[in-house]
N, C-alpha and C. Protein backbone atom coordinates (compact mmCIF):
# COMPACT_ATOMS: atom_id res chain seq x y z
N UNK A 1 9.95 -2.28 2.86
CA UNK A 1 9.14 -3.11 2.00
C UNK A 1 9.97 -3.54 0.80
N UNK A 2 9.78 -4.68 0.52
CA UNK A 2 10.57 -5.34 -0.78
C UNK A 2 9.74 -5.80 -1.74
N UNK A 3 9.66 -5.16 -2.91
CA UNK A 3 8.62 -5.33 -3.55
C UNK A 3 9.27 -6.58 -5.04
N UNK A 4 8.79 -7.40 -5.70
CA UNK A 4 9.41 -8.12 -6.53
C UNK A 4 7.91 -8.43 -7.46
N UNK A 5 8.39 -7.77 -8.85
CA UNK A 5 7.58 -7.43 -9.78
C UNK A 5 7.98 -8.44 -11.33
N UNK A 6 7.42 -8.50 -11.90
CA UNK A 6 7.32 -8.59 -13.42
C UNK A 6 6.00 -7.45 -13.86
N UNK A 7 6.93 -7.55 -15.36
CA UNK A 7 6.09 -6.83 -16.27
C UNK A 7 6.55 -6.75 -17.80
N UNK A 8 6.19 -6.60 -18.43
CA UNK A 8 6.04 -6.84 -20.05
C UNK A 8 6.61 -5.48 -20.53
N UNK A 9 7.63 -5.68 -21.60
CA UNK A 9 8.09 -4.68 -22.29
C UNK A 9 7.88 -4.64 -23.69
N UNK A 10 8.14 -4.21 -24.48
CA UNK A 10 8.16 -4.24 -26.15
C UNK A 10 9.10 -5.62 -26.60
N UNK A 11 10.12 -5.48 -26.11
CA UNK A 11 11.07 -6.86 -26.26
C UNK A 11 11.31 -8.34 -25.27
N UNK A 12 9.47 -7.93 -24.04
CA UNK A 12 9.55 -9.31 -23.89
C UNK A 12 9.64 -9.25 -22.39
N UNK A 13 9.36 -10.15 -21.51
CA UNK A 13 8.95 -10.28 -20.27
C UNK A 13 10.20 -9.72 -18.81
N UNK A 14 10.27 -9.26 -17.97
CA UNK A 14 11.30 -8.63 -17.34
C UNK A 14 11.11 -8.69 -16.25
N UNK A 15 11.61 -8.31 -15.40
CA UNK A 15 11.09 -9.02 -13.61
C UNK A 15 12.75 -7.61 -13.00
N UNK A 16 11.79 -7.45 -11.81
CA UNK A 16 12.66 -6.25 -11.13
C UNK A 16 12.59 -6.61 -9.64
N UNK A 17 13.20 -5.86 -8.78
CA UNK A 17 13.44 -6.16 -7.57
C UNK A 17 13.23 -5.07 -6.99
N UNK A 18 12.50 -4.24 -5.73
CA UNK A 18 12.76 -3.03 -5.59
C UNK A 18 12.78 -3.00 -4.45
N UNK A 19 13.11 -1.74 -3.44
CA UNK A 19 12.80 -1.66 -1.94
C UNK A 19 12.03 -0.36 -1.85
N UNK A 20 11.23 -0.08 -1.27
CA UNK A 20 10.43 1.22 -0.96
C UNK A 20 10.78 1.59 0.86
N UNK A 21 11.28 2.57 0.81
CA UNK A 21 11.26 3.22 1.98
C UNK A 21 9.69 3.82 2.37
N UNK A 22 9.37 3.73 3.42
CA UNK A 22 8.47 4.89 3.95
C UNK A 22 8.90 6.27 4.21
N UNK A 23 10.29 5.85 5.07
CA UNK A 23 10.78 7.51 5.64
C UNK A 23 11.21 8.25 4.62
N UNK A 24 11.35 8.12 3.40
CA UNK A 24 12.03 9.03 2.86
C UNK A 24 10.81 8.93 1.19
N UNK A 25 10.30 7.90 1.06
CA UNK A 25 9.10 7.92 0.28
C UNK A 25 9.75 7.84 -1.27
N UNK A 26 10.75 6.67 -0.83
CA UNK A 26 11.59 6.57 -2.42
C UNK A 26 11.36 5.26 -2.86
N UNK A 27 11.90 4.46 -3.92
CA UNK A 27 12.51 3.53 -4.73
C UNK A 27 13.46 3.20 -4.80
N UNK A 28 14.00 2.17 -4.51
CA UNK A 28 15.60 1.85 -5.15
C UNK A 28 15.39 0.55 -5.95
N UNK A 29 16.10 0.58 -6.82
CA UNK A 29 16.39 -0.46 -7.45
C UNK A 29 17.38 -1.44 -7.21
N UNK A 30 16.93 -2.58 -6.56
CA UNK A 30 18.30 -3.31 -5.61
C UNK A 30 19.08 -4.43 -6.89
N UNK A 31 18.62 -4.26 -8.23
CA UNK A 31 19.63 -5.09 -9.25
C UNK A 31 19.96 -3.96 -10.03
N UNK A 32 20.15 -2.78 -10.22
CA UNK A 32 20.99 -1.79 -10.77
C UNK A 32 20.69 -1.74 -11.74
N UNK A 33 19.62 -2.50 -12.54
CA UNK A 33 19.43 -2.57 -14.03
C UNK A 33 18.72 -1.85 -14.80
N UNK A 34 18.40 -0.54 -14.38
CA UNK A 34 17.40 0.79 -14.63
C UNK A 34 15.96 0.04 -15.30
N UNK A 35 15.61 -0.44 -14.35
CA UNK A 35 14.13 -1.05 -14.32
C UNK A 35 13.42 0.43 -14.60
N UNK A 36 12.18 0.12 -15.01
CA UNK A 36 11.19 1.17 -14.90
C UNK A 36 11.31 1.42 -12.96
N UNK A 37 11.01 2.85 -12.62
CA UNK A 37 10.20 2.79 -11.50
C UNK A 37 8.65 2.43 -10.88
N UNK A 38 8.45 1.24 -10.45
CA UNK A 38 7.06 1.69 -9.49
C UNK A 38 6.44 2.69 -9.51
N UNK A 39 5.09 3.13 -9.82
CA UNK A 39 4.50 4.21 -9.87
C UNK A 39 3.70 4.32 -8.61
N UNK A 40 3.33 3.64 -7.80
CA UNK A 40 2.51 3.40 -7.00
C UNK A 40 3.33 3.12 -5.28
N UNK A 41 2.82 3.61 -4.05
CA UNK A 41 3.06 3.41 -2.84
C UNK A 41 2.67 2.04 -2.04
N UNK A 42 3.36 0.87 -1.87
CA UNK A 42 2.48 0.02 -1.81
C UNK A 42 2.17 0.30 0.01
N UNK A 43 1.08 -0.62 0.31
CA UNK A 43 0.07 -0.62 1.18
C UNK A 43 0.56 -0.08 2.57
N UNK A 44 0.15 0.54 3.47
CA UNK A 44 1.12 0.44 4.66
C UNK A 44 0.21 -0.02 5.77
N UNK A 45 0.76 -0.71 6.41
CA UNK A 45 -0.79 -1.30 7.41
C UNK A 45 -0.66 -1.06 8.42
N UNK A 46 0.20 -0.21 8.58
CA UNK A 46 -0.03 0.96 9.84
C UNK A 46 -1.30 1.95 9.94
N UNK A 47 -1.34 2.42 8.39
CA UNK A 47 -2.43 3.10 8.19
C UNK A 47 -3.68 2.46 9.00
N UNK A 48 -3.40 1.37 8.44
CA UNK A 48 -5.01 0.36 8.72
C UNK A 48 -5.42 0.22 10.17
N UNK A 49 -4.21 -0.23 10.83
CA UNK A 49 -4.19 0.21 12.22
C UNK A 49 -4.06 0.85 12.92
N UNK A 50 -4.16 2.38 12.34
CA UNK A 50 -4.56 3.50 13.23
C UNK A 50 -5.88 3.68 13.12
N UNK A 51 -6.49 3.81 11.53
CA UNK A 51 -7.70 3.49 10.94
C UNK A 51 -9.28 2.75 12.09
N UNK A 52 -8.37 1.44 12.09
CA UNK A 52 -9.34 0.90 13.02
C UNK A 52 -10.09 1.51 13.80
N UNK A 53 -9.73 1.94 14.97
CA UNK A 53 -10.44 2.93 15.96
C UNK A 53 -11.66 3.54 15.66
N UNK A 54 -11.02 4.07 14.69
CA UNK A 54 -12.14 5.42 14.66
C UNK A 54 -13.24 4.37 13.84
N UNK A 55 -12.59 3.46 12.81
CA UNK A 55 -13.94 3.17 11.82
C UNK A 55 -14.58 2.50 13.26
N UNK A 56 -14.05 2.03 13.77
CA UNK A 56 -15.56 0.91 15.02
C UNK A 56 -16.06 2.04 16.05
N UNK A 57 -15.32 3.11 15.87
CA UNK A 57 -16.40 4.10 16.75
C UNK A 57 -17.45 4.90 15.85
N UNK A 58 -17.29 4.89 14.76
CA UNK A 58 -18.49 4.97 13.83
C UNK A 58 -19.46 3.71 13.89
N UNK A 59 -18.42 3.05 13.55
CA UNK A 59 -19.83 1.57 13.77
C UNK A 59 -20.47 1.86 14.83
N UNK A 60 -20.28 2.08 16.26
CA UNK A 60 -20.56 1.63 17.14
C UNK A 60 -22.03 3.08 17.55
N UNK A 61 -21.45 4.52 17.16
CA UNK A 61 -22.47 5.11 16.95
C UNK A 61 -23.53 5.35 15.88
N UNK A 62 -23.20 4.53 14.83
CA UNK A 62 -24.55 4.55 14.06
C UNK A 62 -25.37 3.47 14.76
N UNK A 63 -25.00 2.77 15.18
CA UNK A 63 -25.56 1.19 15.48
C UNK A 63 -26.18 2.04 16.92
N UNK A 64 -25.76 2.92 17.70
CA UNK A 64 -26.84 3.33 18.96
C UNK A 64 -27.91 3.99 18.32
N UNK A 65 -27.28 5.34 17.22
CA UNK A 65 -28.89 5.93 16.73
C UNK A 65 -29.99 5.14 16.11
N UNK A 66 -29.25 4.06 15.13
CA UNK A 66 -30.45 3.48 14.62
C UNK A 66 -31.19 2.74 15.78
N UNK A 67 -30.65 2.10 16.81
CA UNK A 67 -31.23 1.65 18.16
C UNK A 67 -31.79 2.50 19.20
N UNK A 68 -31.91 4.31 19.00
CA UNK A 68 -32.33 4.53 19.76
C UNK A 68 -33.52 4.84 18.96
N UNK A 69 -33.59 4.94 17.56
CA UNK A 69 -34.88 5.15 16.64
C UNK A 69 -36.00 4.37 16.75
N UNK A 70 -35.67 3.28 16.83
CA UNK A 70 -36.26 2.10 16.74
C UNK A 70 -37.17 1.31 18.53
């Protein structure tokens, strides 16, 4: 993931470049310029698509009980 940021400092507007690994769950700074680090993991949408599954097999059994209630 290549992440490309701005953000505001005391002396004024700054812009960074970064790469985030998954496998190793780091930061680098790809302009060398001791940017702040990223505090945050950004998104992985792998997650989301393992995710899937299960959330539509929830959907799919609430949606029979309330249909067999009814």
């Amino acid at each position: 993931t290549i992440l490309f940021g701005g953000y505001v400092m005391d002396d004024g507007l700054r812009d960074g470049t970064w790469t985030y690994s998954y496998a190793s769950n780091e930061w680098t700074d790809m302009e060398g310029d001791s940017d702040p680090t990223p505090t945050s993991t950004p998104f992985d949408p792998l997650i989301l698509a393992m995710a899937l599954p299960a959330i539509a097999i929830v959907v799919v059994l609430i949606v029979l009980v309330i249909h067999r209630r009814t």
